[in-house]
Protein backbone atom coordinates (compact mmCIF):
# COMPACT_ATOMS: atom_id res chain seq x y z
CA UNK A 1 54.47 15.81 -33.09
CA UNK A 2 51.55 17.80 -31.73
CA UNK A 3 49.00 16.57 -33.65
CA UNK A 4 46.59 19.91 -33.68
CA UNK A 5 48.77 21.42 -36.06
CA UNK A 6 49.15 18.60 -38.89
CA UNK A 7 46.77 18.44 -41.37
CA UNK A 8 45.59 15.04 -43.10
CA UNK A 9 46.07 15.18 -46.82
CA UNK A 10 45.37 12.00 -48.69
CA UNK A 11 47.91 10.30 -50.61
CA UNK A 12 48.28 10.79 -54.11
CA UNK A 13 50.77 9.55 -57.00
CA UNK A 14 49.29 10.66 -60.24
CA UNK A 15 50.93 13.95 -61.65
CA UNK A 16 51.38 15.85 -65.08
CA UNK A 17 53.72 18.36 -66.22
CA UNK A 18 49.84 20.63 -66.05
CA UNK A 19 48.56 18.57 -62.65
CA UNK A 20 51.91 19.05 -59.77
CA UNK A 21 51.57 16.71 -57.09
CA UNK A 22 50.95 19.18 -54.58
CA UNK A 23 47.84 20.77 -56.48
CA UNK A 24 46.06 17.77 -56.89
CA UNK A 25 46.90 16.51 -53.31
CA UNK A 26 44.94 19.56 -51.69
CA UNK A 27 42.40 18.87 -54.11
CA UNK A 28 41.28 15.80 -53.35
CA UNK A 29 42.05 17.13 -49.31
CA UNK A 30 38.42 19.47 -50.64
CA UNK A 31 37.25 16.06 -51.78
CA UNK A 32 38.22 16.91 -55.30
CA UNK A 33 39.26 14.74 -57.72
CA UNK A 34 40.87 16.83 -60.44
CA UNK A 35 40.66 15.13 -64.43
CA UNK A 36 44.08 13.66 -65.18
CA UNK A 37 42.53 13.50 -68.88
CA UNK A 38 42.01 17.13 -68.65
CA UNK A 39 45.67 18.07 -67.68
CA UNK A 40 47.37 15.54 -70.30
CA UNK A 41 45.42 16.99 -72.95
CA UNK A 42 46.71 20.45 -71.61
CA UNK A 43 50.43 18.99 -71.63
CA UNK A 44 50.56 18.42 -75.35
CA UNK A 45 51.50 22.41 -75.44
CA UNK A 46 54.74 21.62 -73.50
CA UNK A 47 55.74 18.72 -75.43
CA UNK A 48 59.45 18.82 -74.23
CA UNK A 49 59.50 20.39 -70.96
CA UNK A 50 60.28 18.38 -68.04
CA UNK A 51 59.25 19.41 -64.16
CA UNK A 52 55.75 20.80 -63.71
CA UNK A 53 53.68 24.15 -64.82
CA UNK A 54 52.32 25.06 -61.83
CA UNK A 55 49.95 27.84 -63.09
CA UNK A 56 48.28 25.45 -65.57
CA UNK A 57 47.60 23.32 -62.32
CA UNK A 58 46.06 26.22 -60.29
CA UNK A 59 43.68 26.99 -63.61
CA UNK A 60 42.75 23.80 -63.94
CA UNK A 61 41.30 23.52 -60.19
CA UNK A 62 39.76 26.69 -60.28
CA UNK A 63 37.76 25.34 -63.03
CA UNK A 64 36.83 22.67 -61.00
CA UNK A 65 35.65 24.54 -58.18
CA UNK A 66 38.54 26.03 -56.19
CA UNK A 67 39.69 29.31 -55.76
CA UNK A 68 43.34 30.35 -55.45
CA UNK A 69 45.44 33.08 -53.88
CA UNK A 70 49.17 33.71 -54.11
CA UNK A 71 50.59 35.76 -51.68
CA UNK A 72 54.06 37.04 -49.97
CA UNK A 73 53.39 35.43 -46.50
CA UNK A 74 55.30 34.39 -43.09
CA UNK A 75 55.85 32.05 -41.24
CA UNK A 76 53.09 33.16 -38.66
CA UNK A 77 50.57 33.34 -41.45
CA UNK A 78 51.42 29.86 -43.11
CA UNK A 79 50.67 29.10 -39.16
CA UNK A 80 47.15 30.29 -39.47
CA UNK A 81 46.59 28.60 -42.61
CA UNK A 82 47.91 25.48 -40.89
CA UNK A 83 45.40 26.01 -37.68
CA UNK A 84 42.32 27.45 -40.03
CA UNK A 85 42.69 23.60 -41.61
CA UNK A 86 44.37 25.12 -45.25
CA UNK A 87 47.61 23.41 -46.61
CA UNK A 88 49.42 25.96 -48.23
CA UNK A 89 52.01 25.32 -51.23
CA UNK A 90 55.28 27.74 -50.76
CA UNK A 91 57.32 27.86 -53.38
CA UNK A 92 60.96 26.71 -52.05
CA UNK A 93 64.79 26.32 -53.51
CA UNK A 94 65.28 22.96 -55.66
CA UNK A 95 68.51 20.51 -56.09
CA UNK A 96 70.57 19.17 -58.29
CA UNK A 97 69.52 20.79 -61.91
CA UNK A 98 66.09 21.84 -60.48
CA UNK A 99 66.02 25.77 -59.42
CA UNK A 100 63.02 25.67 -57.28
CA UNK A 101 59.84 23.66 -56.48
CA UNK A 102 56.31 23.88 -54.77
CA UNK A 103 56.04 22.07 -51.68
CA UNK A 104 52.82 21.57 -50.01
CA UNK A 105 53.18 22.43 -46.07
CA UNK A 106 50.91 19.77 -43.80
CA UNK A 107 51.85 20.75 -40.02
CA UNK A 108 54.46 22.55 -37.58
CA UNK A 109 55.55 21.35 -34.08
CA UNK A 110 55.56 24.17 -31.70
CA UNK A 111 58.18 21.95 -29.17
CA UNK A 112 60.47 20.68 -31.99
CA UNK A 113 60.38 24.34 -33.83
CA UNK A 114 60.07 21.81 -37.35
CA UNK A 115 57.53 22.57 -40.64
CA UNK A 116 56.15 19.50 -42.09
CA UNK A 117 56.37 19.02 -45.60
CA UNK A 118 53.53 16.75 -47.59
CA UNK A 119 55.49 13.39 -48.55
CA UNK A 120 53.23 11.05 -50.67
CA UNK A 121 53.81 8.22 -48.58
CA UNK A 122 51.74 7.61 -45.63
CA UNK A 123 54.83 5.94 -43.25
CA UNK A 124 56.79 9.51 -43.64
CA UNK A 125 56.24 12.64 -43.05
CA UNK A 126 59.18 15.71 -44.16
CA UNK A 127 60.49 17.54 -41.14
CA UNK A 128 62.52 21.08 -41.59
CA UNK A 129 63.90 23.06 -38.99
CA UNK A 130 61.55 26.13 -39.21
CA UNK A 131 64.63 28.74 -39.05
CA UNK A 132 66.52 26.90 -42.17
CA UNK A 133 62.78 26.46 -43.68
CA UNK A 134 62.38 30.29 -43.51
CA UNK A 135 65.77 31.20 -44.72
CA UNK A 136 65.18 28.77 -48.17
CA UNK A 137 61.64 30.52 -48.33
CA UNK A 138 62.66 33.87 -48.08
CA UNK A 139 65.24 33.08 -51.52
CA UNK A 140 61.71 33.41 -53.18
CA UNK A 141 60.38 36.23 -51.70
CA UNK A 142 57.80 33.75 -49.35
CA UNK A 143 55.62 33.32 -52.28
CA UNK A 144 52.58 30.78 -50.96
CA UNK A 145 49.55 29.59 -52.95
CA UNK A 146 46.66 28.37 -51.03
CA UNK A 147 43.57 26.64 -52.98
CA UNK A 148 40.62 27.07 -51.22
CA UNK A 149 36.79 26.62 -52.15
CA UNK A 150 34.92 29.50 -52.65
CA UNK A 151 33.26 29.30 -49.38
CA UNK A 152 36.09 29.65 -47.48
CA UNK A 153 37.78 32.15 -49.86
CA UNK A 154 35.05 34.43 -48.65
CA UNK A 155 36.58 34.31 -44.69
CA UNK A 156 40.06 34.32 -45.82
CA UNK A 157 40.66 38.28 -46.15
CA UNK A 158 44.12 39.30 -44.68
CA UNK A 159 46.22 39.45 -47.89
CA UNK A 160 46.67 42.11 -50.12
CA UNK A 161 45.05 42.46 -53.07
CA UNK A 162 47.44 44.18 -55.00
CA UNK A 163 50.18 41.92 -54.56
CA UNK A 164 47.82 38.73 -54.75
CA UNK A 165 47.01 40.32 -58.80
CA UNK A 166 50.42 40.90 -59.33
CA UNK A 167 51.96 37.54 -57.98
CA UNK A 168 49.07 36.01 -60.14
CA UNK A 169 50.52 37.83 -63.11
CA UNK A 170 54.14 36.54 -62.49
CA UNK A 171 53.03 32.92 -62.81
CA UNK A 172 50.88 33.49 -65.75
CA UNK A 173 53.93 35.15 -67.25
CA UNK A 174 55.61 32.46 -66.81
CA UNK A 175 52.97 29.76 -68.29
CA UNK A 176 53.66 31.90 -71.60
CA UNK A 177 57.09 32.23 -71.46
CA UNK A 178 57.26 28.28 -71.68
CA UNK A 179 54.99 28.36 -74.36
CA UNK A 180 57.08 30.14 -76.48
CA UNK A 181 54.99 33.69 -75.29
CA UNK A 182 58.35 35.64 -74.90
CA UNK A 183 56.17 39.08 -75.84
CA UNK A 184 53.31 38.22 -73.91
CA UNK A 185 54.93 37.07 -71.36
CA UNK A 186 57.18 40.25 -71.21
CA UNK A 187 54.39 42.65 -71.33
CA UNK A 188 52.26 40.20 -68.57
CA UNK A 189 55.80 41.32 -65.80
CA UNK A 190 55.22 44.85 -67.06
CA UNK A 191 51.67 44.82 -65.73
CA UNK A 192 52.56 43.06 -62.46
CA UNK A 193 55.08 45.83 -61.70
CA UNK A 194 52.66 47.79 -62.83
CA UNK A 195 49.98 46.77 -59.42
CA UNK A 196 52.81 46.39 -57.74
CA UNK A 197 56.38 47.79 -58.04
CA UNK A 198 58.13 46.27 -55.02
CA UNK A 199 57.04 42.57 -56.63
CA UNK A 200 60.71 40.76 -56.63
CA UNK A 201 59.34 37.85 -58.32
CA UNK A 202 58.57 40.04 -61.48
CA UNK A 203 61.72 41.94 -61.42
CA UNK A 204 63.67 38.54 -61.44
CA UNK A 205 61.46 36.89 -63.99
CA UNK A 206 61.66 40.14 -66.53
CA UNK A 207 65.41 40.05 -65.73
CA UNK A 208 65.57 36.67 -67.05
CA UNK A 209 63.68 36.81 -69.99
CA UNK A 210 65.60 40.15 -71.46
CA UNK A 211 68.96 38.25 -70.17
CA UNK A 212 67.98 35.78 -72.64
CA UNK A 213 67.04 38.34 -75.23
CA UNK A 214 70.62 39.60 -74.65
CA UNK A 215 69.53 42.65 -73.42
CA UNK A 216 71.55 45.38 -71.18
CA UNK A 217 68.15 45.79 -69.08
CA UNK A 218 68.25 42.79 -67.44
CA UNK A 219 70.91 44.41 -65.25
CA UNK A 220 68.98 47.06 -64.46
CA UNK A 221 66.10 44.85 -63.16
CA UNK A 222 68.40 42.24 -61.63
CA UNK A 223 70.01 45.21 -59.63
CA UNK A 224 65.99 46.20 -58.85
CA UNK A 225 65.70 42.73 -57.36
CA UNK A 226 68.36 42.51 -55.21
CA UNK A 227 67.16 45.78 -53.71
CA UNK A 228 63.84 44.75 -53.04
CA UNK A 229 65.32 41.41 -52.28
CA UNK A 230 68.61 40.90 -51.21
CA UNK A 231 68.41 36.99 -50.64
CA UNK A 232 67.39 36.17 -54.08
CA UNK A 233 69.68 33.78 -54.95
CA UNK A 234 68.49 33.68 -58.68
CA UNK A 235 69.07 37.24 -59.15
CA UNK A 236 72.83 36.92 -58.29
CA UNK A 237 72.54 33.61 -60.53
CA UNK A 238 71.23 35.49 -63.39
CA UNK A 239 73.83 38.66 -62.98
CA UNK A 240 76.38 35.50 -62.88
CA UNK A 241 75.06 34.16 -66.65
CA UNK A 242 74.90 37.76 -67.91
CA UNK A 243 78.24 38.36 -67.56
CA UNK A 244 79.34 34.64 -68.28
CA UNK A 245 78.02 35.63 -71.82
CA UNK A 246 79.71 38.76 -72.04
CA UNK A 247 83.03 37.31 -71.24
CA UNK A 248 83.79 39.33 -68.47
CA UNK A 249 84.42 36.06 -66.13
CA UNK A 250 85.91 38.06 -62.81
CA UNK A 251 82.19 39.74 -62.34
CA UNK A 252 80.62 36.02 -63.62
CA UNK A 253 82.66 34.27 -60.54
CA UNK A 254 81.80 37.10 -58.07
CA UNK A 255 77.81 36.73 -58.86
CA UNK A 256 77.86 32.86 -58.86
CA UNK A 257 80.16 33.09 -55.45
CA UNK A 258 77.14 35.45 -54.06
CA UNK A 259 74.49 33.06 -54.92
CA UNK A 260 76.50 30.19 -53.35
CA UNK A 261 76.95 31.82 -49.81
CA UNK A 262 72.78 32.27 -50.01
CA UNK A 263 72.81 28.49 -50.38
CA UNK A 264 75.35 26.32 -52.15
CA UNK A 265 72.97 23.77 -52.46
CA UNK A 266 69.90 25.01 -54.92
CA UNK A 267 71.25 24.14 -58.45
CA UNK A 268 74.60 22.20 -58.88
CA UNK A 269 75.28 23.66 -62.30
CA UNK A 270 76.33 27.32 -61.02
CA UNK A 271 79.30 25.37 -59.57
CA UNK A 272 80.34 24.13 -63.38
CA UNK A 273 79.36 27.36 -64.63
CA UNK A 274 81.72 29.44 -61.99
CA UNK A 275 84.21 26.67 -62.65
CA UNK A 276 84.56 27.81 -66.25
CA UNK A 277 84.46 31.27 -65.23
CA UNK A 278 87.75 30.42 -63.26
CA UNK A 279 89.20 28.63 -66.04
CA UNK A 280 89.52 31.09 -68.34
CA UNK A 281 90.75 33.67 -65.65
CA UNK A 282 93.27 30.53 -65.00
CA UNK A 283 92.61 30.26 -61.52
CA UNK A 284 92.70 26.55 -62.57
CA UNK A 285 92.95 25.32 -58.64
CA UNK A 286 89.24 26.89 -58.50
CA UNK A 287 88.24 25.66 -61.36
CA UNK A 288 88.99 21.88 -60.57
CA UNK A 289 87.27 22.44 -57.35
CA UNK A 290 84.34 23.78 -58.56
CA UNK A 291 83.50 20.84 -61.60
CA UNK A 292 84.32 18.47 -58.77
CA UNK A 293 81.59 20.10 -56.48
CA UNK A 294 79.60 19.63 -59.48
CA UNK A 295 79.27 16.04 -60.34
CA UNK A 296 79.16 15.34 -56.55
CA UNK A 297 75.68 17.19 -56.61
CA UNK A 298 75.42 15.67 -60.36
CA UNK A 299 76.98 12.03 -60.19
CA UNK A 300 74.68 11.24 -63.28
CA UNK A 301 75.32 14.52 -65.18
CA UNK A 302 75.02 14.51 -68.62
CA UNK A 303 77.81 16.20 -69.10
CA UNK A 304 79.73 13.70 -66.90
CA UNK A 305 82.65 12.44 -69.18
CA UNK A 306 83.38 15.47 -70.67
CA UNK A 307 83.42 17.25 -67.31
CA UNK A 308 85.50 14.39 -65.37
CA UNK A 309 87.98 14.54 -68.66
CA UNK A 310 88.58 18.72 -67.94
CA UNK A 311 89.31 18.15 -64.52
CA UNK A 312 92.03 15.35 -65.59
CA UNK A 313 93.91 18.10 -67.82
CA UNK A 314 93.77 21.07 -64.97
């Protein structure tokens, strides 16, 4: 490990659903201690949501002193932020039933060709081949959030402004849609396209919303994303749900089979819902395969029994 490029964030191991991890790690790396009052207060709005609400951590350390910016970046530019002493949080794929997370990003090794990711444990560190790092990235359009204070903000200037307001408006969009905001939330993607039209993020997350409102539209920006986009693995995801509601299971198995050959590892339910989208086409060897694939990813499913009792009867 070549030390000049690794950055020394301090351990931390209190989080909220409104205080991620990685936020108040690079807080308290700008000698910040962020509330943990503040953000459980803040978490009574999200009373059954599990995970983390990353915007409602990135408001609550601006109003402690930081300043944040959310851009489409590279892997050269994550590089500067690395060298300039800024740990950036990328957005990246998840596992099991988790879709996608923020990671914080510590260091690179020129030699090994790795990205270190922040581990909060200070015997580890979390090493990714920078080629299979940038292919997961790229799934989310290379969305990175850097919290800086205000001092520095001032020298950091590269990043379009357009697309920094717009990529701001996609996670405040979707702060409201898991507050129950569905309108506001709706009309908060409009604006975003609005700065900036080529913003994949709020094509995907409008798609999603009207695809649970049941609305023909989301094709139309699903379709949008892929074009601006074509590794968005949660675009071909959603086109896969659309059409698992609609019945028409050969076009539900062709999107979920898309989405698995960008990575078959992000989100272990598309494999039970492509396995049902099999089943009722009876391509019942698929099927079986699939659910199986499933609970391997899943081994503590909730759906476990019921699951394990299909595959018995195929």
């Amino acid at each position: 490990m070549d030390p000049t490029h690794t950055l020394s964030v301090p351990i931390v191991h209190e989080e909220n659903i409104c205080l991620p991890l990685v936020v108040s790690a690079v807080s308290k790396y700008w000698s910040i201690d962020l509330p943990l009052r503040e953000a459980t207060e803040i978490a009574k709005k999200y009373s059954h949501m599990k995970g983390s609400i990353l915007m409602e951590g990135v408001e609550l350390a601006e109003r402690h002193g930081l300043v944040a910016i959310i851009a489409n970046s590279s892997l050269k530019e994550l590089k500067k932020m690395i060298d300039i002493g800024i740990p950036p949080i990328v957005i990246l794929p998840g596992i099991k039933d988790v879709v996608q997370h923020a990671s914080l990003i510590i260091g690179y090794d020129t030699t090994e060709k790795t990205i270190f990711h922040y581990i909060p444990d200070p015997d580890k560190i979390g090493a990714i081949p920078e080629d299979r790092f940038d292919e997961q990235w790229q799934e989310d359009d290379r969305l990175m959030l850097i919290l800086i204070p205000q001092d520095i903000a001032e020298d950091v200037n590269s990043f379009d402004e357009k697309k920094i307001k717009s990529n701001r408006l996609c996670f405040l969009a979707e702060k409201l849609r898991l507050q129950g905001k569905v309108t506001e939330a709706e009309t908060t993607l409009k604006n975003a396209l609005e700065i900036n039209k080529s913003n994949s993020t709020a094509t995907c997350l409008l798609a999603g919303i009207l695809n649970d409102m049941n609305s023909s539209q989301a094709l139309t920006y699903y379709e949008r994303t892929i074009e601006l986009n074509p590794k968005c693995y949660l675009a071909y995801r959603g086109l896969g749900n659309y059409c698992l509601k609609l019945k028409d299971y050969q076009n539900a198995e062709k999107y979920y089979t898309m989405a698995l050959q960008i990575n078959s590892q992000r989100f272990a339910p598309i494999f039970k819902n492509r396995g049902l989208a099999r089943y009722e086409q009876k391509k019942f060897d698929g099927a079986k395969e699939d659910f199986k694939k499933y609970l391997e990813q899943m081994p503590n499913a909730y759906d476990k029994n019921s699951i394990e009792e299909i595959i018995t009867q195929i």
